[in-house]
C-alpha atoms as a PDB file:
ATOM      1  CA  UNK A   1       0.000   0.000   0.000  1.00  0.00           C
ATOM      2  CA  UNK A   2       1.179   3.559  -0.218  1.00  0.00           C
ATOM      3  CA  UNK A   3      -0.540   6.953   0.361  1.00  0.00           C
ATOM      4  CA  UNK A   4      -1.691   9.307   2.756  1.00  0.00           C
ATOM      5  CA  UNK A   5      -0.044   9.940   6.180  1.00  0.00           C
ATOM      6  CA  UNK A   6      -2.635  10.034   9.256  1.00  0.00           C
ATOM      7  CA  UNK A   7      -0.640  12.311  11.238  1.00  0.00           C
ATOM      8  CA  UNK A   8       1.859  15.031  10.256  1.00  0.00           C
ATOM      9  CA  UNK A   9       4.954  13.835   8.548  1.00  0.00           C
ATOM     10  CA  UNK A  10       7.294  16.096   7.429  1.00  0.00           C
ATOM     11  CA  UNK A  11      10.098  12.983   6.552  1.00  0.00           C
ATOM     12  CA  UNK A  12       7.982  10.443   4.133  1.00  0.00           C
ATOM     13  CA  UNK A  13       9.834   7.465   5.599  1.00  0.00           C
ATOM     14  CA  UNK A  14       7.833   4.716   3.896  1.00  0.00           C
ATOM     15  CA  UNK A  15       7.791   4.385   0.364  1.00  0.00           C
ATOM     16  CA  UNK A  16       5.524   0.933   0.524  1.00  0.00           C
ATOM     17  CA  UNK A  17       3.875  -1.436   2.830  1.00  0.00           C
ATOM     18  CA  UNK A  18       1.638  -4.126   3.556  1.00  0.00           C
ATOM     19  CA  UNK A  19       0.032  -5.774   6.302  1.00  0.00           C
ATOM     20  CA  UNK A  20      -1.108  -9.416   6.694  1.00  0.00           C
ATOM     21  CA  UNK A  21      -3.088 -10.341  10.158  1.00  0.00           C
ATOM     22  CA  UNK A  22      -1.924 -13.543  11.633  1.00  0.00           C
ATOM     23  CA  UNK A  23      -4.114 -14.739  14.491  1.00  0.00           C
ATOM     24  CA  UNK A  24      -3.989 -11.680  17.367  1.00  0.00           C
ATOM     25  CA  UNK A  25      -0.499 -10.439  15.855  1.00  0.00           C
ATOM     26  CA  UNK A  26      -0.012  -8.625  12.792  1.00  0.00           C
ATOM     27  CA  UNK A  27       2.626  -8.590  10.203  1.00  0.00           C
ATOM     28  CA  UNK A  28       3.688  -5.561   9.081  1.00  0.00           C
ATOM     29  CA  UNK A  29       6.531  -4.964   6.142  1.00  0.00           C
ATOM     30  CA  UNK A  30       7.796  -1.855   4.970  1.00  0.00           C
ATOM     31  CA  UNK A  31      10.180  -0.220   2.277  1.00  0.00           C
ATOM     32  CA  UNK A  32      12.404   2.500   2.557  1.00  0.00           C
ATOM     33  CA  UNK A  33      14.513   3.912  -0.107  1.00  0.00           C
ATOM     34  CA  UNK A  34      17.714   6.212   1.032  1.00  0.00           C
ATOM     35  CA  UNK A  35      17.543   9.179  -1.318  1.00  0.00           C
ATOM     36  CA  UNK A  36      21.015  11.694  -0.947  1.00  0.00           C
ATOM     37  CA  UNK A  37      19.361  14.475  -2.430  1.00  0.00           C
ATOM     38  CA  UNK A  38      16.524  14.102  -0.154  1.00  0.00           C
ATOM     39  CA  UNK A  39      16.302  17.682   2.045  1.00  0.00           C
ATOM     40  CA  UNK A  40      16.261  16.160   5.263  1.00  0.00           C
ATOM     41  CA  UNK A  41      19.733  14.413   4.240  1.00  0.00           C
ATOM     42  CA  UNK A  42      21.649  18.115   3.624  1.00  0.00           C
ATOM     43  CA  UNK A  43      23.683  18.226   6.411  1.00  0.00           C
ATOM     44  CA  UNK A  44      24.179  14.616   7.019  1.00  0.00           C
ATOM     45  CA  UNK A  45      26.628  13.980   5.431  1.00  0.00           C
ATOM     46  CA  UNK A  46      27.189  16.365   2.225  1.00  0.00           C
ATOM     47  CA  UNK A  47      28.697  14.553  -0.500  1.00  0.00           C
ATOM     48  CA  UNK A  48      27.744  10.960   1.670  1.00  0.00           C
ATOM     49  CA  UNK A  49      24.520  11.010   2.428  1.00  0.00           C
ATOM     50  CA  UNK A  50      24.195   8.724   5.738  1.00  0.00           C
ATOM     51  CA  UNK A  51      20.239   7.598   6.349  1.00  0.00           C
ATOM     52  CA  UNK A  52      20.238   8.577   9.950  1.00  0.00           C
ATOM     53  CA  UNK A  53      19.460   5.948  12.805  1.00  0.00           C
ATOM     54  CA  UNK A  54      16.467   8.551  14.129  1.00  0.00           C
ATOM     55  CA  UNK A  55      15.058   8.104  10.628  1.00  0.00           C
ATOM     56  CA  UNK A  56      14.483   4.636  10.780  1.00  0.00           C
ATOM     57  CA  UNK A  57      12.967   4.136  13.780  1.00  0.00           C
ATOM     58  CA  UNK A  58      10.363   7.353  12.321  1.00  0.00           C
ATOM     59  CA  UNK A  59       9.730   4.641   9.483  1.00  0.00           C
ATOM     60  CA  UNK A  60       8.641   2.195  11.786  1.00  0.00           C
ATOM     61  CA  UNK A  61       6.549   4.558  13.833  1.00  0.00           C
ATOM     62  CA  UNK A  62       5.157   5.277  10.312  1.00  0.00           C
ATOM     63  CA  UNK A  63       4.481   1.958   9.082  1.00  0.00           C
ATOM     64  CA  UNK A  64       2.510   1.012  12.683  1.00  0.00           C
ATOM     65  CA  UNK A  65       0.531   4.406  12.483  1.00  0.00           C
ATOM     66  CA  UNK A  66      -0.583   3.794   8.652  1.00  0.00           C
ATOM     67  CA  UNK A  67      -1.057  -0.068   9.497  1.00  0.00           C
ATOM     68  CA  UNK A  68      -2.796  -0.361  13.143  1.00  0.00           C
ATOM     69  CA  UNK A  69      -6.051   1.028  14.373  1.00  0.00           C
ATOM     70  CA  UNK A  70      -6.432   4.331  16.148  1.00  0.00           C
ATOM     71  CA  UNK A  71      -2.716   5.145  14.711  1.00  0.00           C
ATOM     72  CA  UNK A  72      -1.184   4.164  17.611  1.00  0.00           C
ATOM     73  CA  UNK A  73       1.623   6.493  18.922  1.00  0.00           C
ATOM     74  CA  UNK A  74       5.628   5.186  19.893  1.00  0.00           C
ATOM     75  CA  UNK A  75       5.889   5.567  23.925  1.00  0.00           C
ATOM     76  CA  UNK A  76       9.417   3.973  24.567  1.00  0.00           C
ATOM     77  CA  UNK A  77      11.640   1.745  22.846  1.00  0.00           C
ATOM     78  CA  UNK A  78      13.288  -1.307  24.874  1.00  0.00           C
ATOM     79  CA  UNK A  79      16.102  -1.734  22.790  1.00  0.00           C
ATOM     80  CA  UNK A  80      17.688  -0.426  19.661  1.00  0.00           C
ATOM     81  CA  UNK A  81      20.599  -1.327  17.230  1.00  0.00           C
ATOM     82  CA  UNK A  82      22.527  -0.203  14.211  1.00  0.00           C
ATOM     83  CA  UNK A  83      24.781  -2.723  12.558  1.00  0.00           C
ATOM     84  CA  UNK A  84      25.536  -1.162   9.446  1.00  0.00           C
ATOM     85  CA  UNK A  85      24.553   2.194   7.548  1.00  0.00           C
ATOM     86  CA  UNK A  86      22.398   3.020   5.245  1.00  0.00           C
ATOM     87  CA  UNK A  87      23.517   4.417   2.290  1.00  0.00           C
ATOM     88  CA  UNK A  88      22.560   6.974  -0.860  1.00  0.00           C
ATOM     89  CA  UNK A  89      20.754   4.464  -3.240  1.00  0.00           C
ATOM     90  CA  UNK A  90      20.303   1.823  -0.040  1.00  0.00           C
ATOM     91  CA  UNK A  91      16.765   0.341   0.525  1.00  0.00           C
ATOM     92  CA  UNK A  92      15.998  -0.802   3.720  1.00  0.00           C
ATOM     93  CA  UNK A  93      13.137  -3.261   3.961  1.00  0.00           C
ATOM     94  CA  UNK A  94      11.541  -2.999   7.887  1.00  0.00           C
ATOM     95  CA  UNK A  95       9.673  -6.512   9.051  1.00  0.00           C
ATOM     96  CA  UNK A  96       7.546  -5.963  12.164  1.00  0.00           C
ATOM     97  CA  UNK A  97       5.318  -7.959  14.390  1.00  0.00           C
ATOM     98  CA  UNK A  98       2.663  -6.202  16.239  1.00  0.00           C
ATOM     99  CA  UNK A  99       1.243  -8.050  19.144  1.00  0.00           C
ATOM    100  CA  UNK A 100      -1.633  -6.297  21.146  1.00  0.00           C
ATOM    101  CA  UNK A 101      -1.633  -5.743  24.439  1.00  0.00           C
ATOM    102  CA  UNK A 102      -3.309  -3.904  27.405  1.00  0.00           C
ATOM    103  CA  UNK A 103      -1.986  -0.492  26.438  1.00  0.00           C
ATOM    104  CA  UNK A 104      -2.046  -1.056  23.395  1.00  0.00           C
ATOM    105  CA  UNK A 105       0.660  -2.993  20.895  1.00  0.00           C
ATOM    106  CA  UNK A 106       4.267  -4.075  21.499  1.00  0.00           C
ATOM    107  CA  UNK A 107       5.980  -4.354  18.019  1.00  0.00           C
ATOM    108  CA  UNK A 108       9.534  -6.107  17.275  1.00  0.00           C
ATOM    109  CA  UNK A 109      11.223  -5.528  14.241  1.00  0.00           C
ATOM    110  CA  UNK A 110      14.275  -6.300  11.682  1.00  0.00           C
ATOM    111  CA  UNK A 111      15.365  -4.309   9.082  1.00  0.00           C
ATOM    112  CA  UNK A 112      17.629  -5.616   6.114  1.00  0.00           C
ATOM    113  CA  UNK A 113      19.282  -3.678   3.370  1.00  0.00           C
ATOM    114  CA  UNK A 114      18.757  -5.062  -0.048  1.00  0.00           C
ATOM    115  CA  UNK A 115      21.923  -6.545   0.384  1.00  0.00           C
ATOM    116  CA  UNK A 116      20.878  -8.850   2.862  1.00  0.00           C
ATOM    117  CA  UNK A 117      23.028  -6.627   6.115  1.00  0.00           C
ATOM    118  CA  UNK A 118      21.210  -6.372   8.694  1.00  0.00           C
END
């Protein structure tokens, strides 16, 4: 799927994504393509444009608002890390599970670059 954001998002960090219920969880999957002459890559890094960490976890934030009901908003995140960069020309491909719970949903997630890094 693609289109409209239900919230205000001045970085369009999803390009595509899907969702596929299975049982109480939910699957979500979502594409991100690393564009260097993107305006919200300027400063970081001119003439290497570095997709920042920050940015990814606003695509995942994306991808649950577009995907779950009431567009749920991110409280805290448990854990977080960055093995490798992403790159001018990289895509990153997010896989999430959302699992409801009493507050709401808990979601884990891996993303991969094209060229299979995590």
């Amino acid at each position: 799927m693609t289109g409209g954001y239900p919230m205000a998002a001045p970085l369009a960090a999803v390009d595509g994504w899907s969702r596929e219920p299975a049982g109480e969880r939910v699957l979500l999957t979502a594409r991100v393509r690393v564009r260097g002459d993107d305006p919200n890559l300027r400063g970081h890094f001119p003439g290497l444009a570095i997709f920042p960490g920050v940015f990814i976890i606003e695509s995942l934030s994306q991808v649950v608002a577009l995907a779950l009901p009431a567009s749920p908003a991110l409280r805290y995140i448990r854990s977080v890390r960055f093995f490798a960069p992403l790159l001018d020309g990289d895509e990153l491909t997010l896989e999430a599970t959302a699992t409801p719970n009493r507050d709401g949903w808990d979601v884990r997630a891996t993303g991969v670059r094209a060229d299979g890094t995590r």
